[in-house]
N, C-alpha and C. Protein backbone atom coordinates (compact mmCIF):
# COMPACT_ATOMS: atom_id res chain seq x y z
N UNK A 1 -4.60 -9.68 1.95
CA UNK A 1 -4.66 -9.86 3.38
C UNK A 1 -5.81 -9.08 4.00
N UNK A 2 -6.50 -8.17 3.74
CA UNK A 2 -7.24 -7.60 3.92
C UNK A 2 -8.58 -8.69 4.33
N UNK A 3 -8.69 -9.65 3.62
CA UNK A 3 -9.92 -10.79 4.72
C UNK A 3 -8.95 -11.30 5.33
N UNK A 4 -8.35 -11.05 6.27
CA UNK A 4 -7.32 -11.54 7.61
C UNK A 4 -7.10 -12.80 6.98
N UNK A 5 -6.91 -13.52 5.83
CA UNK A 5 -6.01 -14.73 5.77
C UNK A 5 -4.50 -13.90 4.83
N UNK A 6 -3.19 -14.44 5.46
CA UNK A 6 -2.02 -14.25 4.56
C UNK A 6 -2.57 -15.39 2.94
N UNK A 7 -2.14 -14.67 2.02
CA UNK A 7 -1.96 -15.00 0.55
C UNK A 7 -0.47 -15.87 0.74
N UNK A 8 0.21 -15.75 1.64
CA UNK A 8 1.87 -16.46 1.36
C UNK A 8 1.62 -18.32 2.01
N UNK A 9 1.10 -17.72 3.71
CA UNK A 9 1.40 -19.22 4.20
C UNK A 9 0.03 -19.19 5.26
N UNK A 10 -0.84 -18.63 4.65
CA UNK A 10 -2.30 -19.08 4.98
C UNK A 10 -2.54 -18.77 6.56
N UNK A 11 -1.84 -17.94 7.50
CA UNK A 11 -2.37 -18.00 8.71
C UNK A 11 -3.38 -16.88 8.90
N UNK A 12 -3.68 -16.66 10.04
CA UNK A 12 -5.48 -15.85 9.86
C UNK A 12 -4.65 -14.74 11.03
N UNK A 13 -3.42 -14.65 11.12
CA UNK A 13 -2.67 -13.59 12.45
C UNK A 13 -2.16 -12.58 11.57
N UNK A 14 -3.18 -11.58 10.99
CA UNK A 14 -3.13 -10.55 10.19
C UNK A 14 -3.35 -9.49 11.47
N UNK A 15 -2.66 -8.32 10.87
CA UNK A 15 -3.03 -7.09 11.40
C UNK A 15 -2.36 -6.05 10.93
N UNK A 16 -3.85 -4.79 11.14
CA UNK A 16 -3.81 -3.98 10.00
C UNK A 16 -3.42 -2.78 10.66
N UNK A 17 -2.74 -1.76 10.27
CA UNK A 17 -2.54 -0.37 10.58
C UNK A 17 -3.37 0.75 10.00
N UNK A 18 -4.30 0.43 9.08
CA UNK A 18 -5.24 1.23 8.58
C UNK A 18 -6.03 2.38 9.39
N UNK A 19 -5.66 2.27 10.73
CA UNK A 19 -6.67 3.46 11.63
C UNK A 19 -5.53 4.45 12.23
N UNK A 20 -4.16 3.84 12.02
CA UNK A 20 -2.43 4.78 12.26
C UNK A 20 -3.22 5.94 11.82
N UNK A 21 -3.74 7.26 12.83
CA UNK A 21 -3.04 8.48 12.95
C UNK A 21 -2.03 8.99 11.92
N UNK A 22 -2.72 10.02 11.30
CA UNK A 22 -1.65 11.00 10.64
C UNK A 22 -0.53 10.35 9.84
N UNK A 23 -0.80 8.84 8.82
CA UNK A 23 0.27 8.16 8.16
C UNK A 23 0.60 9.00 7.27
N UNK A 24 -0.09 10.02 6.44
CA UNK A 24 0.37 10.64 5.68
C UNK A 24 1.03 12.13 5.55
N UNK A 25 1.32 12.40 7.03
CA UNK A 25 1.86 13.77 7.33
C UNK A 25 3.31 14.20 6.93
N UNK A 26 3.67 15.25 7.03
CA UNK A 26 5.25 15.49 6.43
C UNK A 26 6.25 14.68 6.91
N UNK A 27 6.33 14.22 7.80
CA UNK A 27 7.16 13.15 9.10
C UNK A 27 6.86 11.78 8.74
N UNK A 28 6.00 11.58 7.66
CA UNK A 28 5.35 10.04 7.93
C UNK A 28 6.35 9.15 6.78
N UNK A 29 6.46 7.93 7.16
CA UNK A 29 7.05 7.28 6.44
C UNK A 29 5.84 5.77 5.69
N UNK A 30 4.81 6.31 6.34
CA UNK A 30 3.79 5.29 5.80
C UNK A 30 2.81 5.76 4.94
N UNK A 31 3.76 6.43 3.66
CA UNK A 31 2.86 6.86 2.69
C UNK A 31 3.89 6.27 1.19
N UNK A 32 3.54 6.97 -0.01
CA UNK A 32 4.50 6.52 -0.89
C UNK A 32 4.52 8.47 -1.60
N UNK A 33 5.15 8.85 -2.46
CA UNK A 33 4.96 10.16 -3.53
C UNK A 33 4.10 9.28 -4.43
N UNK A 34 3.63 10.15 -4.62
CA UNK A 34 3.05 10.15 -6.24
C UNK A 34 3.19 11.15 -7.17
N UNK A 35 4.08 12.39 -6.79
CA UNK A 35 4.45 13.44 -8.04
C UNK A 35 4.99 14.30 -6.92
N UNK A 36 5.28 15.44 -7.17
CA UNK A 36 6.56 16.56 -6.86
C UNK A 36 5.70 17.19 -5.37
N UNK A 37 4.49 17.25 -5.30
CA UNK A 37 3.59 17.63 -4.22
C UNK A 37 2.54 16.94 -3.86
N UNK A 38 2.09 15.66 -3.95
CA UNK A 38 1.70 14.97 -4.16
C UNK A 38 2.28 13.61 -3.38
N UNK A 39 1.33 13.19 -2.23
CA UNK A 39 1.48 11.65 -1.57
C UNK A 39 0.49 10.96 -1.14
N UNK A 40 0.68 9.53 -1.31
CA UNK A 40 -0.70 8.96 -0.71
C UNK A 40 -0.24 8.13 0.35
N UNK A 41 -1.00 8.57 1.62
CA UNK A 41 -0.94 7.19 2.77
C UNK A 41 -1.50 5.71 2.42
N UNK A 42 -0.17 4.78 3.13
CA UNK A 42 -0.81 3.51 2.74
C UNK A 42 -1.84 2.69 4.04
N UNK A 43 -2.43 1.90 4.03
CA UNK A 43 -3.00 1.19 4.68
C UNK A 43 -1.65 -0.21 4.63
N UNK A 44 -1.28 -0.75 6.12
CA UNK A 44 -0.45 -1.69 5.85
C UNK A 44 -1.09 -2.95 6.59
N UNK A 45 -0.89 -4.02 5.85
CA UNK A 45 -1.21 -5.43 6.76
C UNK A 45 -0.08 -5.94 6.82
N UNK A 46 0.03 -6.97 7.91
CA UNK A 46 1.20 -7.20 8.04
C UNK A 46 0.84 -9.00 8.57
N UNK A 47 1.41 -10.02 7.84
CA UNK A 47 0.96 -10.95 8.63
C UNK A 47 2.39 -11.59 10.29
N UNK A 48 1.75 -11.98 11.37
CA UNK A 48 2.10 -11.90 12.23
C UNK A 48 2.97 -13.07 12.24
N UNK A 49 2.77 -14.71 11.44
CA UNK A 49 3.18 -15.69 11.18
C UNK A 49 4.41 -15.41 10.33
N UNK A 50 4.21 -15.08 9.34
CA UNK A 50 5.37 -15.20 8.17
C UNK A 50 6.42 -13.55 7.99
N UNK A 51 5.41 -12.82 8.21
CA UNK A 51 6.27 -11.25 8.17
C UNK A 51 5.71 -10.76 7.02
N UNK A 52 4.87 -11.43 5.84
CA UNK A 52 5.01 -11.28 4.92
C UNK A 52 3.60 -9.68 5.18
N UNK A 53 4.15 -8.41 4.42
CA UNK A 53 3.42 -7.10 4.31
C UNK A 53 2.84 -7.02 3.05
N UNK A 54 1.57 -6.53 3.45
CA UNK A 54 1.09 -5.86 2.25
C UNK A 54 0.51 -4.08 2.12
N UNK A 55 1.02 -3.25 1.29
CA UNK A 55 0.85 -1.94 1.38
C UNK A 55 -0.98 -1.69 0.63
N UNK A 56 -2.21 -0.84 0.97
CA UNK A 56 -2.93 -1.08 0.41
C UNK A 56 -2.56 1.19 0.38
N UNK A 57 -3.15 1.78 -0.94
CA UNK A 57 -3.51 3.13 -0.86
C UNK A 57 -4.95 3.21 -0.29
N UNK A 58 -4.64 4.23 0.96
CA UNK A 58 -6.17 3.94 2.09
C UNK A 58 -6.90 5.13 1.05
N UNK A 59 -6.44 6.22 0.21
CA UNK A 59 -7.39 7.09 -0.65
C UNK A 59 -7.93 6.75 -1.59
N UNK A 60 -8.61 6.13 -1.87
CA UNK A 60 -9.46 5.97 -3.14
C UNK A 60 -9.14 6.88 -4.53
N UNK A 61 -9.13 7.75 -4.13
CA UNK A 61 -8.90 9.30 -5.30
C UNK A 61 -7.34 8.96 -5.62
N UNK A 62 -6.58 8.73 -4.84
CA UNK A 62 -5.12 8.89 -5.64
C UNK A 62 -4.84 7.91 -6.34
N UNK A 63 -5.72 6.63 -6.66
CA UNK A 63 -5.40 5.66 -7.02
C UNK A 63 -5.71 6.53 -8.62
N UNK A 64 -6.15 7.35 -9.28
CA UNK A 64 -6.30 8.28 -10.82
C UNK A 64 -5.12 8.85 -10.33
N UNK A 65 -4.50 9.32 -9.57
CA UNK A 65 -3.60 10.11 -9.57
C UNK A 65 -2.22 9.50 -10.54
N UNK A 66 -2.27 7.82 -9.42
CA UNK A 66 -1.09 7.23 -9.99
C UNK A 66 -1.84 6.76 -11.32
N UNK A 67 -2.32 6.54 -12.48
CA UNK A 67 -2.44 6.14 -13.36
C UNK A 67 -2.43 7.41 -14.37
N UNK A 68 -2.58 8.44 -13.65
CA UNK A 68 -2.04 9.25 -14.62
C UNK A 68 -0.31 9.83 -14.51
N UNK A 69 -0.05 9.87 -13.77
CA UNK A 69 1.53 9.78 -13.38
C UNK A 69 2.64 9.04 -12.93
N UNK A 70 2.29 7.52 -12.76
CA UNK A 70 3.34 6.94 -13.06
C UNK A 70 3.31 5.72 -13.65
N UNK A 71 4.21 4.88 -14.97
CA UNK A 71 4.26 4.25 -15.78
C UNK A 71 3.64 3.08 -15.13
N UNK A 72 2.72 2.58 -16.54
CA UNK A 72 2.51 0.84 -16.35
C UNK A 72 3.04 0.31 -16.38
N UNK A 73 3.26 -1.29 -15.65
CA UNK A 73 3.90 -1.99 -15.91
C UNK A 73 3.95 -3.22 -17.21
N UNK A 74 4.32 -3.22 -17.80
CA UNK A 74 4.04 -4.27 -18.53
C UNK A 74 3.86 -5.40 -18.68
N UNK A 75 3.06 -6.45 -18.25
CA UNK A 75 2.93 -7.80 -17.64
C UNK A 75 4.11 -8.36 -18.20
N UNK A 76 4.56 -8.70 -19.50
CA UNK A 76 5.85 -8.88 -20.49
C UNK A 76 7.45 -8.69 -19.43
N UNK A 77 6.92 -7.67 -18.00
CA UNK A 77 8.49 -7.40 -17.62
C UNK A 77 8.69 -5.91 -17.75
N UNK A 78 8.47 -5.24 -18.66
CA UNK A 78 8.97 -3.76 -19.25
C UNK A 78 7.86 -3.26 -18.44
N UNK A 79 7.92 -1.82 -18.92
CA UNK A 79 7.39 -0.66 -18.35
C UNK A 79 6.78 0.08 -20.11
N UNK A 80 5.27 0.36 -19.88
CA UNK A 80 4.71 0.90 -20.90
C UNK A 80 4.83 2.61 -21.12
């Protein structure tokens, strides 16, 4: 969603929260953990037509974080 078209049902009535103030503060609920001290704020789109959300990590850097701390998925279904 990020080029303003929805991936679900194609409308162009995207909108993004990516400039939300302080998503990743102790209070915030628009982040995810990534380890015991450790969180990353998300960037959210949201399309306006269908509802359908997408979470993006707005840090670049934590995206090594999670690949070193939490499991792959296994395309197969499982977890590596």
């Amino acid at each position: 969603m990020k080029n303003g078209q929805c991936p679900k049902c194609g409308s162009k009535e995207i909108y993004s929260g990516a400039d939300i103030p302080l998503k990743s503060g102790p209070f915030s609920s628009n982040a995810i953990p990534i380890g015991l001290m450790s969180v990353a704020a998300l960037d959210n789109y949201v399309c306006a037509a269908c509802g359908l959300v997408e979470s993006y990590i707005a840090d670049p850097s934590k995206l090594e974080e999670v690949t070193r701390r939490w499991n792959k998925v296994d395309p197969g279904g499982g977890k590596k």
